[in-house]
PDB file of N, CA and C in Angstrom:
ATOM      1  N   UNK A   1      42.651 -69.876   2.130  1.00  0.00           N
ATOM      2  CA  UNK A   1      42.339 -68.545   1.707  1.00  0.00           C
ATOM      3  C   UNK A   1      43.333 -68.079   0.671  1.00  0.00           C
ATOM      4  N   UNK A   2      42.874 -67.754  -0.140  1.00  0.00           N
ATOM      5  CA  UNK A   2      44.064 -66.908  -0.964  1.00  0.00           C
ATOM      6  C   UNK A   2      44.109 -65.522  -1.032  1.00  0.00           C
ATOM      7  N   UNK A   3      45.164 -64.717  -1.305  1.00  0.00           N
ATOM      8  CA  UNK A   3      45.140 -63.579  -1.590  1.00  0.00           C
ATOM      9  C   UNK A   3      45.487 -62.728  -2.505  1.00  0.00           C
ATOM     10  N   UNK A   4      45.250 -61.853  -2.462  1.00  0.00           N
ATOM     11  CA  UNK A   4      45.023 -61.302  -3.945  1.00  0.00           C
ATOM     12  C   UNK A   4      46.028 -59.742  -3.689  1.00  0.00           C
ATOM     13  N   UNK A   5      46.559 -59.523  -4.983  1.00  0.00           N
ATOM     14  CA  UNK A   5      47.417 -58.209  -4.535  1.00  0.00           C
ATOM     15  C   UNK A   5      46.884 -57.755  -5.562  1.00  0.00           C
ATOM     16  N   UNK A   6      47.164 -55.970  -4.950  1.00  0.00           N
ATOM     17  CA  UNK A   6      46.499 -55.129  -6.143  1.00  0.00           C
ATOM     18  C   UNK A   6      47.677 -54.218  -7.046  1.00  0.00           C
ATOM     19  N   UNK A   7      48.091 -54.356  -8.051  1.00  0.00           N
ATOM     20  CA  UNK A   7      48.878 -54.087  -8.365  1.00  0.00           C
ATOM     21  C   UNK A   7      48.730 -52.073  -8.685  1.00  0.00           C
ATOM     22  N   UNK A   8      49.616 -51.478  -8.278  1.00  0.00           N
ATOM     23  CA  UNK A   8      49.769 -50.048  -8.307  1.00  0.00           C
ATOM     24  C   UNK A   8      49.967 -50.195 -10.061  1.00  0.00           C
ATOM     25  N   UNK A   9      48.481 -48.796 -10.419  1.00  0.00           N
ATOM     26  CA  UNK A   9      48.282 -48.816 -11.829  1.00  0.00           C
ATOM     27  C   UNK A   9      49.248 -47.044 -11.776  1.00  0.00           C
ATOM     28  N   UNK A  10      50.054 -46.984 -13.052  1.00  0.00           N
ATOM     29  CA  UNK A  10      50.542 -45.538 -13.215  1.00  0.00           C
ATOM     30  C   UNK A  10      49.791 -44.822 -13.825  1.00  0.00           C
ATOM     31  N   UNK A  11      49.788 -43.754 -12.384  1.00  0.00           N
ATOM     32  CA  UNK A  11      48.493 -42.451 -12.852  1.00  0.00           C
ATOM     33  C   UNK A  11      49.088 -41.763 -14.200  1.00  0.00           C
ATOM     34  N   UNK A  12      48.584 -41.254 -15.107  1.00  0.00           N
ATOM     35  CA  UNK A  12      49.162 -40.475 -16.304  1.00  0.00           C
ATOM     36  C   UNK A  12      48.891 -39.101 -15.883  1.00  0.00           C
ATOM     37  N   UNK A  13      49.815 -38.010 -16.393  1.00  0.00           N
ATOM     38  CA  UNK A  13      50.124 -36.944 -15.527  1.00  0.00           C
ATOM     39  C   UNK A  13      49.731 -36.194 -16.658  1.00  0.00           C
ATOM     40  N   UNK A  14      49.225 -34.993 -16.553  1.00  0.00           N
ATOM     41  CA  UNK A  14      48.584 -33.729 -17.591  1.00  0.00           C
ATOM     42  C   UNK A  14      47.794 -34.492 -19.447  1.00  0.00           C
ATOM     43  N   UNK A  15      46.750 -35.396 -18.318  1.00  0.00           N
ATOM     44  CA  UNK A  15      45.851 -35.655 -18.921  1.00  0.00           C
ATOM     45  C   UNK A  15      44.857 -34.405 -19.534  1.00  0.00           C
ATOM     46  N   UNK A  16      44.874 -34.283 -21.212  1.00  0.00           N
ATOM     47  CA  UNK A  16      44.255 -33.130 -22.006  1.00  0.00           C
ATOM     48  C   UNK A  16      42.914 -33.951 -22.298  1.00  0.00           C
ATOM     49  N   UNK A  17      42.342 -32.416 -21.737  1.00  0.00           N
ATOM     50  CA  UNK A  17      40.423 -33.121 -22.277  1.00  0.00           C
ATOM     51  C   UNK A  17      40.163 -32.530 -23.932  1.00  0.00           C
ATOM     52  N   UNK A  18      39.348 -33.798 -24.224  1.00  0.00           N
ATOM     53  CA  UNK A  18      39.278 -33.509 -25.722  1.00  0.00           C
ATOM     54  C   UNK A  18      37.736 -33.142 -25.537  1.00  0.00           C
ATOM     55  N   UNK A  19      37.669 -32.408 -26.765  1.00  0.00           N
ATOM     56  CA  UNK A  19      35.761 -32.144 -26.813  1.00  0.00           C
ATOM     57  C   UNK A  19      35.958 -32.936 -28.163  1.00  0.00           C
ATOM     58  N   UNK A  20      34.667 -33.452 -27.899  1.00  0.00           N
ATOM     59  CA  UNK A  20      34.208 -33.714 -29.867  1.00  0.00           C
ATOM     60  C   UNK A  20      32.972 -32.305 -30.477  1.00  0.00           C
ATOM     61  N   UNK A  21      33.220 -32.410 -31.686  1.00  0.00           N
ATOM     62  CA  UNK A  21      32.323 -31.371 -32.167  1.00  0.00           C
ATOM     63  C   UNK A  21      30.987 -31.044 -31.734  1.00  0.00           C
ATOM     64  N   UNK A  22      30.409 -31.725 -31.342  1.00  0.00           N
ATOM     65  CA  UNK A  22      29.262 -31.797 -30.725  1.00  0.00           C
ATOM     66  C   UNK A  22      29.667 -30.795 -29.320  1.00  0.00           C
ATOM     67  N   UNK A  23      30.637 -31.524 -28.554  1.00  0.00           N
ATOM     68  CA  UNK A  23      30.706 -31.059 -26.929  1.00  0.00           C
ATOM     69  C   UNK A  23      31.444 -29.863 -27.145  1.00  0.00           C
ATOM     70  N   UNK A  24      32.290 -29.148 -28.414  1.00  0.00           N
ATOM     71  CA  UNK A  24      32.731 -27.914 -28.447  1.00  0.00           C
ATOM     72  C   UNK A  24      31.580 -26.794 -28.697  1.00  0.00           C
ATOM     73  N   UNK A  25      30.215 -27.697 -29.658  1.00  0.00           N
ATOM     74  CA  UNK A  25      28.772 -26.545 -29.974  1.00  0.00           C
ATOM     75  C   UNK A  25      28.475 -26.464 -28.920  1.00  0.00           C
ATOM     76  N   UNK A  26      28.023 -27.442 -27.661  1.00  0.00           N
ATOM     77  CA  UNK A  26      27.566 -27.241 -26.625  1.00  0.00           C
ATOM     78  C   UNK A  26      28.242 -26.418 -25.535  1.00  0.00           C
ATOM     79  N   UNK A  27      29.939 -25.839 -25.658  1.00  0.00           N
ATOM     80  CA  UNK A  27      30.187 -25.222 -24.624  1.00  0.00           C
ATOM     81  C   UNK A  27      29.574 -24.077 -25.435  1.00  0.00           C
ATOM     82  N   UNK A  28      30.428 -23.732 -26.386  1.00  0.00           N
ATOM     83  CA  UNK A  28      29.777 -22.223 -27.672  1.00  0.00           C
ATOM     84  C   UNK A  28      28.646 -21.940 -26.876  1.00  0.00           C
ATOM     85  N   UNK A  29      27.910 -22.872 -26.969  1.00  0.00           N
ATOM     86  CA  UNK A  29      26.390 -22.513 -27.265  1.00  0.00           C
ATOM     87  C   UNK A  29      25.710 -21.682 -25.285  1.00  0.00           C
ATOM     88  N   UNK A  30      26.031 -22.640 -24.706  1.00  0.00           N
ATOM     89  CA  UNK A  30      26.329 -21.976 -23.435  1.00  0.00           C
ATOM     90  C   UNK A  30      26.886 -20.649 -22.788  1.00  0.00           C
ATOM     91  N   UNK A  31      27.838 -20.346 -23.938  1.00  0.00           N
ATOM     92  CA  UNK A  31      28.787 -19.288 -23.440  1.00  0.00           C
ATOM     93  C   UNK A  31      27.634 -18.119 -24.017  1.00  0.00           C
ATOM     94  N   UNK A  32      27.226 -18.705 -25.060  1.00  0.00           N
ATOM     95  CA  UNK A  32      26.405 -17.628 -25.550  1.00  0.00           C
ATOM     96  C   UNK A  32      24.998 -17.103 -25.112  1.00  0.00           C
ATOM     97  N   UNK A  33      24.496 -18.074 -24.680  1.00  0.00           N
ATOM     98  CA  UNK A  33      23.312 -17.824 -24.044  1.00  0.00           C
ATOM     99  C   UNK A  33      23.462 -17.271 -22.617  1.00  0.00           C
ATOM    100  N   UNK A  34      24.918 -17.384 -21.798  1.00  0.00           N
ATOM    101  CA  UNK A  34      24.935 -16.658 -20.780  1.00  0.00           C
ATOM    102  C   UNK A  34      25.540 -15.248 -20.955  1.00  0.00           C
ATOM    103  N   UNK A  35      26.058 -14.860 -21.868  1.00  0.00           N
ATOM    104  CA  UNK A  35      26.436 -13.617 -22.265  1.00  0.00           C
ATOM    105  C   UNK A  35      25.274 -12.924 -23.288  1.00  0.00           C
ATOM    106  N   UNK A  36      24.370 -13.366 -23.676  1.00  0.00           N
ATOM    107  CA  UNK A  36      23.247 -13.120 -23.355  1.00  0.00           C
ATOM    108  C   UNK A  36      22.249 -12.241 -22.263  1.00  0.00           C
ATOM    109  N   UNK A  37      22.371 -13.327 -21.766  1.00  0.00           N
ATOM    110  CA  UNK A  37      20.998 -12.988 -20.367  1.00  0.00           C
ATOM    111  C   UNK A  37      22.367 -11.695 -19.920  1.00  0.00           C
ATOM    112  N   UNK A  38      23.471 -11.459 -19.819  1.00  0.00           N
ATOM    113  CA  UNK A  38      23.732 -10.737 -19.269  1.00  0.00           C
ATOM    114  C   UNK A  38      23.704  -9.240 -20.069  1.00  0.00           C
ATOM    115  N   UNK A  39      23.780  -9.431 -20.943  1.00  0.00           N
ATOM    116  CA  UNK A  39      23.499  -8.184 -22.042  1.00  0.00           C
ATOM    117  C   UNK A  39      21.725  -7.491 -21.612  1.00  0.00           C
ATOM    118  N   UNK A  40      20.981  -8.616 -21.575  1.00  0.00           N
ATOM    119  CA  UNK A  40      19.709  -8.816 -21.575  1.00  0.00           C
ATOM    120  C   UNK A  40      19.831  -7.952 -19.747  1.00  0.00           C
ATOM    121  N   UNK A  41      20.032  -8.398 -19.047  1.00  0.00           N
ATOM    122  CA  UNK A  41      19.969  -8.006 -17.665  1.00  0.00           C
ATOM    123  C   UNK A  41      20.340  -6.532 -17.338  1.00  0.00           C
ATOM    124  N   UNK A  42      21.663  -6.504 -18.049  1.00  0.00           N
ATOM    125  CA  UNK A  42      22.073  -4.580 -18.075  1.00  0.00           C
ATOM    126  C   UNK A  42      21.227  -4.158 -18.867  1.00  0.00           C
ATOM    127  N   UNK A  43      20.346  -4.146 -20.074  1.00  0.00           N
ATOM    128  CA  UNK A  43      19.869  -3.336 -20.871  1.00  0.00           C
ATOM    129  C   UNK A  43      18.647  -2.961 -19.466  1.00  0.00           C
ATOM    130  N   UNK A  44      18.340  -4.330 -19.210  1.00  0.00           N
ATOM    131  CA  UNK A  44      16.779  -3.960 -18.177  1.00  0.00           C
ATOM    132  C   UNK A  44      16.631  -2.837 -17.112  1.00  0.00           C
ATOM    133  N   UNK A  45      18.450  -3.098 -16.282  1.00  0.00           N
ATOM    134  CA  UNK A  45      19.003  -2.360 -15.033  1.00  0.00           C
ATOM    135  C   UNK A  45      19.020  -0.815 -15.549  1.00  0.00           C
ATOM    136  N   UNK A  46      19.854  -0.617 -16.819  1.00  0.00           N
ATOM    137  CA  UNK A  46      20.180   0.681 -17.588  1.00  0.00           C
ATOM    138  C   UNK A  46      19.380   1.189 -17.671  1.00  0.00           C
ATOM    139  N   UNK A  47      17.916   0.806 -18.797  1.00  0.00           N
ATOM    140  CA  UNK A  47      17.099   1.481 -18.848  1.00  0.00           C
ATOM    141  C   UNK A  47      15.723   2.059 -18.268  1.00  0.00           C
ATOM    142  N   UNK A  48      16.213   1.176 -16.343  1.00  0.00           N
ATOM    143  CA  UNK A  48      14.938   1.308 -16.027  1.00  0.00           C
ATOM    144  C   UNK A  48      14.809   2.871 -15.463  1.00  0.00           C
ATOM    145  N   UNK A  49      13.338   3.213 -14.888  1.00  0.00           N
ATOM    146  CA  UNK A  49      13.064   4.840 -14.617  1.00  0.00           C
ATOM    147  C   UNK A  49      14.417   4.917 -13.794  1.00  0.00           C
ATOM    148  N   UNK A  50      14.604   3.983 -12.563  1.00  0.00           N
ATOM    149  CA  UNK A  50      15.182   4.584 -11.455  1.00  0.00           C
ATOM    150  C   UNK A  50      16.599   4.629 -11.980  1.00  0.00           C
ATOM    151  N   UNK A  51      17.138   3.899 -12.778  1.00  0.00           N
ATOM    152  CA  UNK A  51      18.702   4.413 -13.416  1.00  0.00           C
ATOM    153  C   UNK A  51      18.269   5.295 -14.101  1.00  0.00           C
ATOM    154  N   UNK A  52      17.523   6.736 -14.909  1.00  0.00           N
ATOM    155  CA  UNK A  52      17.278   7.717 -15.376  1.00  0.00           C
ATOM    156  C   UNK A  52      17.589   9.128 -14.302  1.00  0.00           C
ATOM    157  N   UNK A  53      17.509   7.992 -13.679  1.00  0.00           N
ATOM    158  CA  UNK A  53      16.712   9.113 -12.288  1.00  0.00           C
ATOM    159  C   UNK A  53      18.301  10.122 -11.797  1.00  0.00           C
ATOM    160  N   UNK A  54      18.411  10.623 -11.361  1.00  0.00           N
ATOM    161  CA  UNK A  54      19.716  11.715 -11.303  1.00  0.00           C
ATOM    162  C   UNK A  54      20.455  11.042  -9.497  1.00  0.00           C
ATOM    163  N   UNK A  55      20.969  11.662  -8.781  1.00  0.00           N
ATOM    164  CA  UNK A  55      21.741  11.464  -7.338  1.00  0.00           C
ATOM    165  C   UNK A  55      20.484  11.290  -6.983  1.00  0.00           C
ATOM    166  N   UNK A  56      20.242  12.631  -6.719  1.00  0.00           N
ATOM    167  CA  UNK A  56      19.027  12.971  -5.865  1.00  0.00           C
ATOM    168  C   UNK A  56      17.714  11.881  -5.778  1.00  0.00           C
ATOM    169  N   UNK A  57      17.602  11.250  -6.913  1.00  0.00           N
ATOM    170  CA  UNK A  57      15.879  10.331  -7.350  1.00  0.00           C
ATOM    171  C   UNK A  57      15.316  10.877  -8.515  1.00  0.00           C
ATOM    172  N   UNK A  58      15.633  12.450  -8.687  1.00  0.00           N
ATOM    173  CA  UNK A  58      14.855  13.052  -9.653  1.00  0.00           C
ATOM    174  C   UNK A  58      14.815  12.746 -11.187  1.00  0.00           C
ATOM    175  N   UNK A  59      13.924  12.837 -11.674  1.00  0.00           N
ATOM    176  CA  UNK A  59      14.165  12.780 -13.615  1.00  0.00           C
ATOM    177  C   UNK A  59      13.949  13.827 -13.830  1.00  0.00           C
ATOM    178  N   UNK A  60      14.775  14.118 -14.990  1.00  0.00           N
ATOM    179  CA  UNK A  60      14.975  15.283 -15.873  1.00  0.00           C
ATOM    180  C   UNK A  60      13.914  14.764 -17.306  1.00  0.00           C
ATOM    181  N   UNK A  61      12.268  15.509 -17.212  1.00  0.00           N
ATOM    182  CA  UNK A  61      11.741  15.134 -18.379  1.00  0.00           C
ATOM    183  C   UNK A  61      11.286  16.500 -19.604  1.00  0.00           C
ATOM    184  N   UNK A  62      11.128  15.935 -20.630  1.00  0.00           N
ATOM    185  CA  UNK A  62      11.170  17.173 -21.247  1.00  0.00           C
ATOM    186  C   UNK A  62       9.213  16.545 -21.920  1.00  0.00           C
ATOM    187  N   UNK A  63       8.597  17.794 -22.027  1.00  0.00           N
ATOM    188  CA  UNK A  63       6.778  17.595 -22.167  1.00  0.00           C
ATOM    189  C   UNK A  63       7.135  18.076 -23.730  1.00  0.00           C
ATOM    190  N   UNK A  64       6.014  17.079 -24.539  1.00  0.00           N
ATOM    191  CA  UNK A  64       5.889  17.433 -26.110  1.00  0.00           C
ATOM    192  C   UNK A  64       4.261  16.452 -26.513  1.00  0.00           C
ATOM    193  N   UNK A  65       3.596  17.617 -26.914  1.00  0.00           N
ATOM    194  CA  UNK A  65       2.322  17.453 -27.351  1.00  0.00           C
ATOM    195  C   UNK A  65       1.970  17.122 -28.565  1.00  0.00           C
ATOM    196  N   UNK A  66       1.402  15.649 -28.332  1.00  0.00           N
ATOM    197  CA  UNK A  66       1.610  15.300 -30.035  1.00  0.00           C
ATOM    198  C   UNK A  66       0.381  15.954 -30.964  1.00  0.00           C
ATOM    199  N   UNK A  67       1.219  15.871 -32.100  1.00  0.00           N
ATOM    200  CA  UNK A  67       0.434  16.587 -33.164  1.00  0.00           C
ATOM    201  C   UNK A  67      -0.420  16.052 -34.141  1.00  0.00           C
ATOM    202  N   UNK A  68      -1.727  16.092 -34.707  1.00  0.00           N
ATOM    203  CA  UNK A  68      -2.198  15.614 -35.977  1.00  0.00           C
ATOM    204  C   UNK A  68      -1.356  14.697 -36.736  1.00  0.00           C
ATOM    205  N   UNK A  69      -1.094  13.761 -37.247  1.00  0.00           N
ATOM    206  CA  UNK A  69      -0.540  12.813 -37.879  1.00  0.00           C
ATOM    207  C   UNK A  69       0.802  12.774 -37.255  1.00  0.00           C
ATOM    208  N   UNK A  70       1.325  12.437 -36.511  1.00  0.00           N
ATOM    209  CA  UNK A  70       2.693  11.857 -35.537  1.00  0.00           C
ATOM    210  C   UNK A  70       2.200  10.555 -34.418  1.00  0.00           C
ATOM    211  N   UNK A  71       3.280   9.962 -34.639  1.00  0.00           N
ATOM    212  CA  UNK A  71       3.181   8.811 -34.459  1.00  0.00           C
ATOM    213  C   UNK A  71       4.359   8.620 -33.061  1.00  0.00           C
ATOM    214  N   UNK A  72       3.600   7.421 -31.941  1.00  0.00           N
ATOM    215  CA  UNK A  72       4.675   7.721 -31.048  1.00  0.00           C
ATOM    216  C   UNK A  72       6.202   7.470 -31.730  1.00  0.00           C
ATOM    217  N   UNK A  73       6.375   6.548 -32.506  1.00  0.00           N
ATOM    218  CA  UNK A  73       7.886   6.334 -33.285  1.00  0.00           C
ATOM    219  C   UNK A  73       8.611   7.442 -33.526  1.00  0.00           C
ATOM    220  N   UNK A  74       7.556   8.564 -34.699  1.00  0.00           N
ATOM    221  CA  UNK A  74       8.536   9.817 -34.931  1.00  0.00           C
ATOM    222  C   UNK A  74       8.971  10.582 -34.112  1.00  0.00           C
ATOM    223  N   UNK A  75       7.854  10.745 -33.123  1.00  0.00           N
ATOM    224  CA  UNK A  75       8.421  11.531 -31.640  1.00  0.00           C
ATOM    225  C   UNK A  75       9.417  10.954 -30.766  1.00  0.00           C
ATOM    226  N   UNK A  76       9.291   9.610 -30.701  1.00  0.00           N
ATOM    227  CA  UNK A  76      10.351   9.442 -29.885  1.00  0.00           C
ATOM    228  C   UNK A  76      12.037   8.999 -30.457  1.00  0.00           C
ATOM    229  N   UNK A  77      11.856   8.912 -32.210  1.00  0.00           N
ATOM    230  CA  UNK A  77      13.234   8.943 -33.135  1.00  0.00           C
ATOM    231  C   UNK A  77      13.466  10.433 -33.258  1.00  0.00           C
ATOM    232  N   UNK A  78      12.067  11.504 -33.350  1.00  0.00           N
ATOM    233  CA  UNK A  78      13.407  12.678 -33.151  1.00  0.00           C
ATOM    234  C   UNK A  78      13.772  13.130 -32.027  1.00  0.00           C
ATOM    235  N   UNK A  79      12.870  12.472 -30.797  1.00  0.00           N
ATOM    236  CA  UNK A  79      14.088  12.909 -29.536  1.00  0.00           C
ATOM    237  C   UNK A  79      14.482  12.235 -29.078  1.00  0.00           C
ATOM    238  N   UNK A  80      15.155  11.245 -29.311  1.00  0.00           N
ATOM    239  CA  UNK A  80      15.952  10.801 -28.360  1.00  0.00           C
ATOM    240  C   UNK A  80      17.290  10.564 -28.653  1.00  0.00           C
ATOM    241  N   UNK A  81      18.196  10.838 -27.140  1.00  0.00           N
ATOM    242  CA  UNK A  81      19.607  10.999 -26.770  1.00  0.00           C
ATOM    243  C   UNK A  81      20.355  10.563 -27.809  1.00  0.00           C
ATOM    244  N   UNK A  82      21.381  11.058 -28.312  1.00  0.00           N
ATOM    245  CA  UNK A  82      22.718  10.642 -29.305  1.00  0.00           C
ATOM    246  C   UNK A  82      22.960   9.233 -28.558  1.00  0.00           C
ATOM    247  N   UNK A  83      23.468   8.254 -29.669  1.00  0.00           N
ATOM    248  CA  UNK A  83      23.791   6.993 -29.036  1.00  0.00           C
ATOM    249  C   UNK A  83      22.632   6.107 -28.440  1.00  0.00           C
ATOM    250  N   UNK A  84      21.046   6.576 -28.305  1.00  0.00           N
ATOM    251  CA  UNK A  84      20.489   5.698 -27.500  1.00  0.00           C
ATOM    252  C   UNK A  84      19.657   4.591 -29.005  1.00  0.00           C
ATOM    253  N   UNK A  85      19.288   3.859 -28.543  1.00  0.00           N
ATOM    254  CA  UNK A  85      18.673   2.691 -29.498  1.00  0.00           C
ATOM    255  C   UNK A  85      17.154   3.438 -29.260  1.00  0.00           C
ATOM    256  N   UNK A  86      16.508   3.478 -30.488  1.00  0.00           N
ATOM    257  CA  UNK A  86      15.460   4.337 -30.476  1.00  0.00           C
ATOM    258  C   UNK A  86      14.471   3.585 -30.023  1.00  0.00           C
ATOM    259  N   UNK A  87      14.240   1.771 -30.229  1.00  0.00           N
ATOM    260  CA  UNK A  87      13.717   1.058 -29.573  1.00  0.00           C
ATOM    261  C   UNK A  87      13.680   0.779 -28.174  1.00  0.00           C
ATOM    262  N   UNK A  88      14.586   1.242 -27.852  1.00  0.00           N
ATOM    263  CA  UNK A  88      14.552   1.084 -26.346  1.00  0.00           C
ATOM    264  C   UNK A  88      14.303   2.268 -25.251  1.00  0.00           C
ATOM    265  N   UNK A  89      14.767   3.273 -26.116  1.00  0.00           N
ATOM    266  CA  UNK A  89      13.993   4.679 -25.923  1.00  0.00           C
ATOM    267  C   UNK A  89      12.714   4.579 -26.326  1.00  0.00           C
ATOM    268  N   UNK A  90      11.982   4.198 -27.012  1.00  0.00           N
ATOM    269  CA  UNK A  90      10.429   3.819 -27.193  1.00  0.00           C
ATOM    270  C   UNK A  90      10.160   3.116 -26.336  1.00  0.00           C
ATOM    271  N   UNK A  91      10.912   1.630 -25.648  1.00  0.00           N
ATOM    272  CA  UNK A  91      10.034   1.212 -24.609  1.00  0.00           C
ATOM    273  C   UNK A  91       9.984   2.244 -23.219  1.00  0.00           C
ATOM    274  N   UNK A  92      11.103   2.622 -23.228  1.00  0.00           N
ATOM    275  CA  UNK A  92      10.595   3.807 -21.916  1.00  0.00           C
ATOM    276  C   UNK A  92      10.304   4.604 -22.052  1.00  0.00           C
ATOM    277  N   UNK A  93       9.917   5.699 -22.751  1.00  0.00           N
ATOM    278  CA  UNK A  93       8.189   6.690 -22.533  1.00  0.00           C
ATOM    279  C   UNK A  93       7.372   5.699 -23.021  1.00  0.00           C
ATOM    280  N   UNK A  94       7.108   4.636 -23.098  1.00  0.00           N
ATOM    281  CA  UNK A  94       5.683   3.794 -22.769  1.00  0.00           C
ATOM    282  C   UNK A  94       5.847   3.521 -21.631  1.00  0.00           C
ATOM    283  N   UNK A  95       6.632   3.440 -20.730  1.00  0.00           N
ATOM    284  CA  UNK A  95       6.882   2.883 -19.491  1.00  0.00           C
ATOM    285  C   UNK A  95       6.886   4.377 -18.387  1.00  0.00           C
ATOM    286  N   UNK A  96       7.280   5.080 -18.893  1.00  0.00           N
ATOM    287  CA  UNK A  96       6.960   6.671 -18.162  1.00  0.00           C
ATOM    288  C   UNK A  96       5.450   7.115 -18.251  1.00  0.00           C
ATOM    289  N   UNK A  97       4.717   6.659 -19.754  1.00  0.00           N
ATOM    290  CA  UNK A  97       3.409   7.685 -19.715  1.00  0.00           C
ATOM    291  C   UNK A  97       2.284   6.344 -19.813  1.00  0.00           C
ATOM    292  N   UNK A  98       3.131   5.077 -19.288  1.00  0.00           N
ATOM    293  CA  UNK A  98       2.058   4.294 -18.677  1.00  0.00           C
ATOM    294  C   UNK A  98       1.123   4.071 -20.214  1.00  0.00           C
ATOM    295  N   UNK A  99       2.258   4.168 -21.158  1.00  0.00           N
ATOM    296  CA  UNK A  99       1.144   3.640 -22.735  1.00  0.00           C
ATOM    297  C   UNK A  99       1.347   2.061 -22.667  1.00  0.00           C
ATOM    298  N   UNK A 100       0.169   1.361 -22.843  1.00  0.00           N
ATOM    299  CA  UNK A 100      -0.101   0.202 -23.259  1.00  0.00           C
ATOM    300  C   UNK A 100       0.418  -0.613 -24.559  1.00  0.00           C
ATOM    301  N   UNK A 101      -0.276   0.388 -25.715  1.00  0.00           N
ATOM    302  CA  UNK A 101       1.312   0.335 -27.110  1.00  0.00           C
ATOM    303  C   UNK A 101       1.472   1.644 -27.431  1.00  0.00           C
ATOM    304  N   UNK A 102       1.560   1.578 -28.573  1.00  0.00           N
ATOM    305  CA  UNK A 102       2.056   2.764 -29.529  1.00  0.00           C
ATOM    306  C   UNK A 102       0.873   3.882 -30.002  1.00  0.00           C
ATOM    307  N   UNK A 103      -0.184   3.911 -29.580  1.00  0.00           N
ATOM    308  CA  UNK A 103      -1.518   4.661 -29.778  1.00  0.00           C
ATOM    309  C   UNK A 103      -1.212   5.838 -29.297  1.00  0.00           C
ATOM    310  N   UNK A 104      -0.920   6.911 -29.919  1.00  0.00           N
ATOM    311  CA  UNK A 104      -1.005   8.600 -29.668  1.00  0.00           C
ATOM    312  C   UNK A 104      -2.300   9.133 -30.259  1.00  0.00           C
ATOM    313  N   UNK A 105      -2.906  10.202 -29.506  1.00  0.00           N
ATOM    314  CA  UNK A 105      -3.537  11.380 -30.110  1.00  0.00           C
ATOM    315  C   UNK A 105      -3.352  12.558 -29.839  1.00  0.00           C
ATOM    316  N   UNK A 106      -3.727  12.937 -30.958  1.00  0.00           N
ATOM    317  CA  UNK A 106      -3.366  14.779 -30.973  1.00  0.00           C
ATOM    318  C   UNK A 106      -3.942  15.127 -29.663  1.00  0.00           C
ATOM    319  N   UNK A 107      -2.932  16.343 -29.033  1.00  0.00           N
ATOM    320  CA  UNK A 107      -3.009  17.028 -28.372  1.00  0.00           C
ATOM    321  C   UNK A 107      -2.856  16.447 -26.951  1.00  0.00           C
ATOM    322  N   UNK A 108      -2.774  14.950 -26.546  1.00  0.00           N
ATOM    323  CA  UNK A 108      -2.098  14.280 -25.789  1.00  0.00           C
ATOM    324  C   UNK A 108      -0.425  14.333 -25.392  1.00  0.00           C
ATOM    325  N   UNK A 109      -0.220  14.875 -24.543  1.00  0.00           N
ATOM    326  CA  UNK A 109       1.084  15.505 -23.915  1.00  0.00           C
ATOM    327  C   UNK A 109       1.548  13.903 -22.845  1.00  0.00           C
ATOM    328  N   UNK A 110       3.409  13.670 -23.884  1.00  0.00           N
ATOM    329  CA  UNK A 110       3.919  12.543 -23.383  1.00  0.00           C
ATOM    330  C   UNK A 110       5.211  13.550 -22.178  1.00  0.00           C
ATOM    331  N   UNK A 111       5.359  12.734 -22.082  1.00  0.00           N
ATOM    332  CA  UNK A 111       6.528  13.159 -20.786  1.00  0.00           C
ATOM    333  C   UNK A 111       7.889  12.588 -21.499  1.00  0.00           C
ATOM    334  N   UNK A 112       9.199  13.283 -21.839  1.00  0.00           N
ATOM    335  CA  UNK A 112      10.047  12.069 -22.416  1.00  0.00           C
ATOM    336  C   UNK A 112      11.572  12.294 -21.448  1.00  0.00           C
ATOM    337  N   UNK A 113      11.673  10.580 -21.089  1.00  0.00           N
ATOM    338  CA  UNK A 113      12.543  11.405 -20.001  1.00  0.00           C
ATOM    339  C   UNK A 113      14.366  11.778 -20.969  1.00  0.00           C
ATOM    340  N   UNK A 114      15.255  12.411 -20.061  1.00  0.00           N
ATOM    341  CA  UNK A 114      16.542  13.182 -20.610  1.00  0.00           C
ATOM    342  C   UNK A 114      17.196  12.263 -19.932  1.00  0.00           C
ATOM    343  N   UNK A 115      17.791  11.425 -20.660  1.00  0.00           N
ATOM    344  CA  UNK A 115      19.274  10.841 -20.556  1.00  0.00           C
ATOM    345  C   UNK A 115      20.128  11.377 -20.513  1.00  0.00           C
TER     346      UNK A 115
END
């Protein structure tokens, strides 16, 4: 029989990981798409009815009857809140008055809620 010895190999100590260009786009690219979805996730949480909604549950809405040539856009760029993205204030009074798209008519009364 013979035997065989295993000779003790020296571990190397504060081994540095290298990326190659490729594996540095791919972390990038990761970091970005999860800071992303999370941008994406608060806008959804922020702007939904029930974050509008006050302690109590209640919304604070203000009623405006659209007029002969107004468009839901102009109504809802001249009211809405300092600071809010007017697009996203447009998707919620479609989401409050249950509009499908952007179709107003005169004398049709939207609900717009107060941020």
């Amino acid at each position: 029989m013979s035997t065989s010895t295993c000779s003790a190999q020296s571990v190397r100590k504060n081994v540095r990981l290298r990326l190659t260009r490729r594996g540095r786009l791919v972390v990038a690219s990761l970091i970005a798409v999860a800071l992303a979805l999370i941008i994406v996730v608060a806008g959804v949480v922020l702007l939904s009815p029930s974050a509008v909604a006050g302690a109590d549950g209640a919304v604070a809405y203000t009623t405006v009857r659209v007029e002969e040539g107004q468009s839901l856009w102009s109504i809802v760029s001249n009211n809405a809140p300092a600071g809010t993205d007017v697009r996203d204030y447009l998707m919620l009074v479609q989401d409050v008055n249950d509009l499908e798209g952007s179709v107003v008519h005169p004398g049709q009364e939207l609900a717009l809620p107060k941020l």
